[in-house]
N, C-alpha and C. Protein backbone atom coordinates (compact mmCIF):
# COMPACT_ATOMS: atom_id res chain seq x y z
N UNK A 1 39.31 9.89 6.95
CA UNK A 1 40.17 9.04 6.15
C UNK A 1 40.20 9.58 4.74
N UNK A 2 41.26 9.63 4.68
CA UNK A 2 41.22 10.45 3.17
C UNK A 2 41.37 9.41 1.76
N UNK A 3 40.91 9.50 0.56
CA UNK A 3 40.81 8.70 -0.27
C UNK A 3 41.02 9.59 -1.56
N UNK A 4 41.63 8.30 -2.33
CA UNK A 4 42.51 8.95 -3.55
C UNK A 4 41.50 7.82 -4.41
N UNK A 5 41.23 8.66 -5.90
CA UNK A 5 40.86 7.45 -6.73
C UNK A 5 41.97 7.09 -7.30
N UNK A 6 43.51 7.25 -7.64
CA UNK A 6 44.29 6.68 -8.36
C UNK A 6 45.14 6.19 -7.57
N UNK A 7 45.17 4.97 -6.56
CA UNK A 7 45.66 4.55 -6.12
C UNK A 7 47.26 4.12 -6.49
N UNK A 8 47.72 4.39 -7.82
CA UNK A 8 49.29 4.25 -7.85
C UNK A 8 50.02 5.57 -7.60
N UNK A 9 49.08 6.84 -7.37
CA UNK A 9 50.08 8.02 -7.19
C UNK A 9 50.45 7.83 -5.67
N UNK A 10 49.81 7.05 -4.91
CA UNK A 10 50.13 6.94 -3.52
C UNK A 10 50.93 5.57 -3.10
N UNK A 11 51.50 5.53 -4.36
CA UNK A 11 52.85 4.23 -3.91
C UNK A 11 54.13 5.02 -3.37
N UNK A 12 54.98 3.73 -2.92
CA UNK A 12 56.42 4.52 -2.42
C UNK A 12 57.49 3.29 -2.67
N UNK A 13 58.05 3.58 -2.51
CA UNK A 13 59.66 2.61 -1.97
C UNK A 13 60.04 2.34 -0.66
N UNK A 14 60.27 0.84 -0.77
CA UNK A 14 60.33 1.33 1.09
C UNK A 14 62.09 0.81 1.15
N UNK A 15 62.53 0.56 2.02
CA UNK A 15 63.80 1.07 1.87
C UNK A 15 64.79 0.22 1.59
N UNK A 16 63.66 -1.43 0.93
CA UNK A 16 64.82 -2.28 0.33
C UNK A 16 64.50 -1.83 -1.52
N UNK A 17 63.81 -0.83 -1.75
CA UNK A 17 63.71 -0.89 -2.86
C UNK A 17 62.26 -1.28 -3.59
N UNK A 18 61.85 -1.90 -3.06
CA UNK A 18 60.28 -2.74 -3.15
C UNK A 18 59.43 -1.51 -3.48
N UNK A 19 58.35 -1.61 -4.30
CA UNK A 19 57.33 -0.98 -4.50
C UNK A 19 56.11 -1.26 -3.39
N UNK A 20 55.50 0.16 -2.02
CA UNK A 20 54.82 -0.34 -1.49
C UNK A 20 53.76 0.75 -1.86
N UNK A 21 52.52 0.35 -1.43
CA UNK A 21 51.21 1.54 -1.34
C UNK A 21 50.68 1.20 0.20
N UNK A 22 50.45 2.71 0.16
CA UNK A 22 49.73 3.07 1.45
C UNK A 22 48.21 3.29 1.46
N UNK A 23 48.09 2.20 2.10
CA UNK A 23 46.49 1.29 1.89
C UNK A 23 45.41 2.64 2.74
N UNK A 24 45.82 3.44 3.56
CA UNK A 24 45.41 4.67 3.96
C UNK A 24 45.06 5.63 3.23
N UNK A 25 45.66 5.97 1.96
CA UNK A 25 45.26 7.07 0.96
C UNK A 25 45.18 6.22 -0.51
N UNK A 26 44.11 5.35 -0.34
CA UNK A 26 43.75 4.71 -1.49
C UNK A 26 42.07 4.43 -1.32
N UNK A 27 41.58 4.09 -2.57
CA UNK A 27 40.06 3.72 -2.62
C UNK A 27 39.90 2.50 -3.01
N UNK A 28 39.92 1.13 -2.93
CA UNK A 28 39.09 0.39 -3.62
C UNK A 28 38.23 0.64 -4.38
N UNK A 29 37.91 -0.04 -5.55
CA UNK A 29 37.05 -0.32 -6.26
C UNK A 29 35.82 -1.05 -5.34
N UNK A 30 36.33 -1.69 -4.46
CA UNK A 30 34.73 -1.95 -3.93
C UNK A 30 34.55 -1.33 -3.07
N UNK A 31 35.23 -0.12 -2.49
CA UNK A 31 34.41 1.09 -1.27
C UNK A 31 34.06 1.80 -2.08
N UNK A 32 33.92 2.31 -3.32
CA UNK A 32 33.17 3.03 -4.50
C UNK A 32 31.58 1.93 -4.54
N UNK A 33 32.01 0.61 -4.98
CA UNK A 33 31.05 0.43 -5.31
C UNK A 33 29.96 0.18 -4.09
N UNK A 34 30.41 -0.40 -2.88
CA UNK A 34 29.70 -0.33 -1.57
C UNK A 34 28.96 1.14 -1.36
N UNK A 35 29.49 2.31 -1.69
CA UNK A 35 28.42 3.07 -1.15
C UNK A 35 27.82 3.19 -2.49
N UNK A 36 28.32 3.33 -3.47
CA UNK A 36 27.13 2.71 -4.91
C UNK A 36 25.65 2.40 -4.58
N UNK A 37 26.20 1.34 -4.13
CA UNK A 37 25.25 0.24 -3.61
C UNK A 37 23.87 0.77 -2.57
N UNK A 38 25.09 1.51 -1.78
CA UNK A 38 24.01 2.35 -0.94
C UNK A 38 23.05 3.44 -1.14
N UNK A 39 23.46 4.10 -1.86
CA UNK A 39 22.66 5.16 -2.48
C UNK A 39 21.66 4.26 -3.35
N UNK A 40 22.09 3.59 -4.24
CA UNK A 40 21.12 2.83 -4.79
C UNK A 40 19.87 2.43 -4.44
N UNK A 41 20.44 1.49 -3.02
CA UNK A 41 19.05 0.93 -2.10
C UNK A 41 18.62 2.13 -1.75
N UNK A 42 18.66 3.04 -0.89
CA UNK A 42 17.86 4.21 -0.76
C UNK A 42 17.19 4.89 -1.86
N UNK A 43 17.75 5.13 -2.80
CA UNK A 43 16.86 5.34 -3.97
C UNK A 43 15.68 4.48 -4.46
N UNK A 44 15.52 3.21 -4.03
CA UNK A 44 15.00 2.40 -4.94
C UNK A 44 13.85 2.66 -3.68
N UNK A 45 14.14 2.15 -1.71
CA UNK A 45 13.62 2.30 -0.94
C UNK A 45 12.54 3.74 -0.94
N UNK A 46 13.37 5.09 -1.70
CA UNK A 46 11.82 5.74 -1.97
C UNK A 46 11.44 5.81 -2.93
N UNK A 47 11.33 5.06 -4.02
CA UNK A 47 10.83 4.59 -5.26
C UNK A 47 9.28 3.76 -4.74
N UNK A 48 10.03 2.71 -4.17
CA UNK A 48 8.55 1.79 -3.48
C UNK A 48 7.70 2.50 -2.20
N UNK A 49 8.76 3.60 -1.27
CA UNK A 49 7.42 4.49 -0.42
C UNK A 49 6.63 5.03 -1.00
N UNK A 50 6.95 5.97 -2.59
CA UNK A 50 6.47 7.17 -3.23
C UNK A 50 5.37 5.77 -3.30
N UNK A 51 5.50 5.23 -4.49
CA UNK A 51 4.73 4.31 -5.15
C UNK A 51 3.14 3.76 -4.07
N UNK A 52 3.70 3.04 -3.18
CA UNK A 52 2.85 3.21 -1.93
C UNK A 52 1.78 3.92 -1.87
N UNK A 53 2.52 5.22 -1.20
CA UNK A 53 1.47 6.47 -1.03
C UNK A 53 0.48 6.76 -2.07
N UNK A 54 1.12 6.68 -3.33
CA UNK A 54 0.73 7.05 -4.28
C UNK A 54 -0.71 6.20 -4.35
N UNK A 55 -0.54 5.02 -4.57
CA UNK A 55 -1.54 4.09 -4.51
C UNK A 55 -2.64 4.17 -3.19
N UNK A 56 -2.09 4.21 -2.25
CA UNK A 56 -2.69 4.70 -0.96
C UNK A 56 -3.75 5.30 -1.14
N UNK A 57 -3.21 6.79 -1.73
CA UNK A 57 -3.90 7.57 -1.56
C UNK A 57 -4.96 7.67 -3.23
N UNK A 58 -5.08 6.91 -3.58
CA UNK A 58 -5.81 6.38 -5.12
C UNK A 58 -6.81 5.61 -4.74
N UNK A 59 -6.72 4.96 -3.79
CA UNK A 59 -7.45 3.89 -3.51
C UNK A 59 -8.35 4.57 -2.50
N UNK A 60 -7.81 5.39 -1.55
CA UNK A 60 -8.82 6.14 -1.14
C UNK A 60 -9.92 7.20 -1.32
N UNK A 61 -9.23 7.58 -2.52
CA UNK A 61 -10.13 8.43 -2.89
C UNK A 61 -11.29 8.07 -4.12
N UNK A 62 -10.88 6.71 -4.18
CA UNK A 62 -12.16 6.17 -5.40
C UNK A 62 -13.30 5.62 -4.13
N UNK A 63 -14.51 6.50 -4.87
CA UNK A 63 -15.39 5.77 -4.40
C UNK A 63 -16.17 4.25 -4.26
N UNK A 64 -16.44 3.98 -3.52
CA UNK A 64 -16.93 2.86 -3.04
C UNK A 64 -18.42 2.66 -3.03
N UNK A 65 -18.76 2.56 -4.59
CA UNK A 65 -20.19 2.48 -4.52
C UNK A 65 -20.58 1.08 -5.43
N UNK A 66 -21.56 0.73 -4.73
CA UNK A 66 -21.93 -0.43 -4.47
C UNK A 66 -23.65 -0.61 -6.07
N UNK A 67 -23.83 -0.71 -7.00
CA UNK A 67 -24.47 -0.52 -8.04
C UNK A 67 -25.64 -1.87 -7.73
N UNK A 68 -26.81 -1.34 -7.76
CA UNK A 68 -27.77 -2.08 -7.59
C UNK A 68 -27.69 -3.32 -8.37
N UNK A 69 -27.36 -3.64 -9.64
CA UNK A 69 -27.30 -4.87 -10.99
C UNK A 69 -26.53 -5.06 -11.42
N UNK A 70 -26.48 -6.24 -11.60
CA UNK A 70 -25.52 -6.91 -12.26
C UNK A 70 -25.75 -7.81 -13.43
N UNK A 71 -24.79 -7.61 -14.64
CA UNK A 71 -24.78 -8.46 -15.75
C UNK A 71 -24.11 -10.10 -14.96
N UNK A 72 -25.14 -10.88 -14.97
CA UNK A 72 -24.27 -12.10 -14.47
C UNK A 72 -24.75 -13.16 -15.95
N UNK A 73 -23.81 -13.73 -15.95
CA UNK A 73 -23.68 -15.29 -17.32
C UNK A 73 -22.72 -16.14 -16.99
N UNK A 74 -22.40 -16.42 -18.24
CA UNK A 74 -21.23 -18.09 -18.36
C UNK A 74 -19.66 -17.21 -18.31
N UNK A 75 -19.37 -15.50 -19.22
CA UNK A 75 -18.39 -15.36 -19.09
C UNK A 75 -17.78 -14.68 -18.45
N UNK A 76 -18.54 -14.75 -16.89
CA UNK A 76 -18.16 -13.54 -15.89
C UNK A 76 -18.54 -14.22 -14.69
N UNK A 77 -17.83 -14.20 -13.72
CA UNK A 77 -17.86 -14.93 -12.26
C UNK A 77 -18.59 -14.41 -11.43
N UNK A 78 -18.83 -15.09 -10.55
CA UNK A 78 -20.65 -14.27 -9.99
C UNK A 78 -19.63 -13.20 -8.46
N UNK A 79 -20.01 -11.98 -8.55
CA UNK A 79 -21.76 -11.90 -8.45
C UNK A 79 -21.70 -11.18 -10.46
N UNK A 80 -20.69 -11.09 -11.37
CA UNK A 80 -21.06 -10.44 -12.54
C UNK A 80 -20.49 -9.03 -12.90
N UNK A 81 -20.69 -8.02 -13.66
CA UNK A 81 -20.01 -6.89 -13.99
C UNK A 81 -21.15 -6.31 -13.33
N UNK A 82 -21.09 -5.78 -11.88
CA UNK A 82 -22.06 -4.83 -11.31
C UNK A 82 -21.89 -3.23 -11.11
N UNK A 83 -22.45 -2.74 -12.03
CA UNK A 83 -21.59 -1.45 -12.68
C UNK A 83 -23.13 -0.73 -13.43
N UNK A 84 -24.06 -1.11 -13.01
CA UNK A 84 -25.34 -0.52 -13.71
C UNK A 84 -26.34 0.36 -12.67
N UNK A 85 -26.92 1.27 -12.68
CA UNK A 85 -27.63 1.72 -11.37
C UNK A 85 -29.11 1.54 -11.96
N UNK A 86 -29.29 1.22 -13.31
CA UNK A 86 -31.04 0.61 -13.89
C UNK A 86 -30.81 -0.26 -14.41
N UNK A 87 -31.78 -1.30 -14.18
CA UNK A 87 -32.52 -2.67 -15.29
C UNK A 87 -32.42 -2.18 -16.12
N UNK A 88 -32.46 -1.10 -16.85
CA UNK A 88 -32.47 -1.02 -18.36
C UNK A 88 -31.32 -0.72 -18.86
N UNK A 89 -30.51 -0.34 -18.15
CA UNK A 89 -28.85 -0.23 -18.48
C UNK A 89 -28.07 -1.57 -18.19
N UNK A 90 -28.62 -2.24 -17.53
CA UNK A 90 -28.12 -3.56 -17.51
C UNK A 90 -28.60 -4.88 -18.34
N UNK A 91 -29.95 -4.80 -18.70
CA UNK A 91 -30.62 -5.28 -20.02
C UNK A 91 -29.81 -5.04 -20.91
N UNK A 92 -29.52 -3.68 -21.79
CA UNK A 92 -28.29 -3.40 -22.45
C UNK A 92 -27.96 -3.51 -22.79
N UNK A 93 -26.83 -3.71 -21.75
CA UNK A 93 -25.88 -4.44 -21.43
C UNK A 93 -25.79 -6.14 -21.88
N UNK A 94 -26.51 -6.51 -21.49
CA UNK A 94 -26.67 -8.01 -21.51
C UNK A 94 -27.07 -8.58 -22.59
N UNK A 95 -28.17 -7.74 -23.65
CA UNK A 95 -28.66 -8.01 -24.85
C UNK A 95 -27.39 -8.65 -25.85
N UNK A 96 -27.52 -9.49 -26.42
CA UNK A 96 -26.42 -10.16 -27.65
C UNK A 96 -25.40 -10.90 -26.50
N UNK A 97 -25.69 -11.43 -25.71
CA UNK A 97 -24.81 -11.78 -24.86
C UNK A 97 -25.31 -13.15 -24.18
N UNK A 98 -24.73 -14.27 -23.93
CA UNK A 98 -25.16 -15.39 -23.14
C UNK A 98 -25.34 -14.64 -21.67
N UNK A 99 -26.18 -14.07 -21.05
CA UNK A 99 -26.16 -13.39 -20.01
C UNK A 99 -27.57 -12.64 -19.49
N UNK A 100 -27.53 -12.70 -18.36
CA UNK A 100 -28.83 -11.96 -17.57
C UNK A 100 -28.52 -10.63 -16.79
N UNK A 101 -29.32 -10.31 -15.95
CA UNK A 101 -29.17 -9.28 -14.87
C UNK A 101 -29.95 -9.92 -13.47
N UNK A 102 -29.14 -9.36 -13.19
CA UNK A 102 -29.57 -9.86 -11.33
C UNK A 102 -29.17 -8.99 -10.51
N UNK A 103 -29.84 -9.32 -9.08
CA UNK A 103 -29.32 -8.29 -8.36
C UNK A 103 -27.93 -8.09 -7.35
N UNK A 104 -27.54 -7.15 -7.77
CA UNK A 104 -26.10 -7.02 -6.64
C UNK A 104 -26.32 -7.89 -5.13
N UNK A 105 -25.24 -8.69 -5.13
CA UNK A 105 -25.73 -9.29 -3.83
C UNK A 105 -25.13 -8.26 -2.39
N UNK A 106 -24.15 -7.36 -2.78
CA UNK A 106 -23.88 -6.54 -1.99
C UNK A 106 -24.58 -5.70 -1.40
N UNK A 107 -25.64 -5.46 -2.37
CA UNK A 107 -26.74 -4.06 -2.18
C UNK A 107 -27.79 -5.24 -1.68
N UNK A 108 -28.01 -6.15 -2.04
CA UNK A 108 -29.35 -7.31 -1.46
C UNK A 108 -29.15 -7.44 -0.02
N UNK A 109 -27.86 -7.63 0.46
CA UNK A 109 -27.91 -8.26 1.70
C UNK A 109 -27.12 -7.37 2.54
N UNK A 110 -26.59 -6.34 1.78
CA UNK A 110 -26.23 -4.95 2.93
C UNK A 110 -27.23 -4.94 4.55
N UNK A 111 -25.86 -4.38 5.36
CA UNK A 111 -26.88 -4.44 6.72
C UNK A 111 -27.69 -3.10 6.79
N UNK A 112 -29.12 -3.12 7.47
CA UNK A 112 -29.67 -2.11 7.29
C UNK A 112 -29.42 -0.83 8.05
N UNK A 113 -29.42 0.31 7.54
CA UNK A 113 -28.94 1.19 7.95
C UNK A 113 -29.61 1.53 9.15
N UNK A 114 -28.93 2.14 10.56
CA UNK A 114 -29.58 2.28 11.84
C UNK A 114 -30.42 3.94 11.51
N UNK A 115 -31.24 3.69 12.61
CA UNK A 115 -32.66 4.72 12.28
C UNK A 115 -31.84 5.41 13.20
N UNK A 116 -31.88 7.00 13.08
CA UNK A 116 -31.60 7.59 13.65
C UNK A 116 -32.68 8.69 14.24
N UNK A 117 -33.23 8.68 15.76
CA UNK A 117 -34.20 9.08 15.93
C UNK A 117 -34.34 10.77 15.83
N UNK A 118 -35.65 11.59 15.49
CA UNK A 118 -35.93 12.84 15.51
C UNK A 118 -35.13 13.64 16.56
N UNK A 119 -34.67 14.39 16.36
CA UNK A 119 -34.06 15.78 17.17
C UNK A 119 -35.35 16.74 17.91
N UNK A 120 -35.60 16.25 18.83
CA UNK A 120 -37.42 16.78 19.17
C UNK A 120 -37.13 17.93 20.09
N UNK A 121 -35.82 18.77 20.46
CA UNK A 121 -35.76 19.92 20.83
C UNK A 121 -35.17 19.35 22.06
N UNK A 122 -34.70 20.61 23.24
CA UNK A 122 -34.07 20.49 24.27
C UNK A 122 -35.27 20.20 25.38
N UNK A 123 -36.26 19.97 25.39
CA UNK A 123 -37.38 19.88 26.19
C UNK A 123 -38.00 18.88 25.70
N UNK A 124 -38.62 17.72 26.17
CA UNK A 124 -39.57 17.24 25.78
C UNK A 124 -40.82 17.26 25.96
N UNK A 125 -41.78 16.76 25.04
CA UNK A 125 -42.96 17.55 25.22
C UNK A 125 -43.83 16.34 26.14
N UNK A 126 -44.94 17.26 27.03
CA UNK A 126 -45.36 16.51 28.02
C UNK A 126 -46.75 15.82 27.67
């Protein structure tokens, strides 16, 4: 289908004289803006995949470590800012402050790690 953006060069006369256009070699203003529209959403659609991934892959790659202490008080919600790996960095911390140290309840009540028994060779001994 062929499309003109100046839709009055594709007028005619029809044969009482009348001014007609041939709705075939013309564009709307809103089939411009409809695929507008479309490109748009696709653009925006990998705006929020990139974004995604992006985060995805941020989140995976920060470690996940779990800090023995915690500053806990009145202006911090328990379990506290647990971000210290010594009592004395968390003392510190806490000094000039309505606030204590305690222990990570994450690291307190973690499940214990399974024992994994000796590798005692391909034979056992008798």
């Amino acid at each position: 289908m062929e499309c003109t953006l100046f839709p009055a060069l594709s007028e005619g006369r029809s044969a009482e004289g009348r001014m007609i256009q041939d709705d075939r070699h013309s564009c709307g203003l809103h089939s411009i803006s409809r695929s507008r529209s479309k490109e748009i959403t696709m653009i925006r659609k990998g705006i929020f995949l990139g974004t995604a991934l992006f985060m995805l892959a941020v989140a995976a790659a920060a470690p996940a470590t779990a800090y023995p202490w915690c500053v806990q008080g009145r202006d911090m919600g328990y379990p506290g800012d647990c971000s210290y790996e010594t009592y004395e960095q968390c003392l510190a911390s806490a000094s000039g402050r309505v606030a204590f140290c305690g222990i990570n309840p994450r690291v307190a009540f973690r499940a214990p790690r399974a024992v994994v028994p000796a590798y005692e060779g391909r034979h056992r001994k008798r």
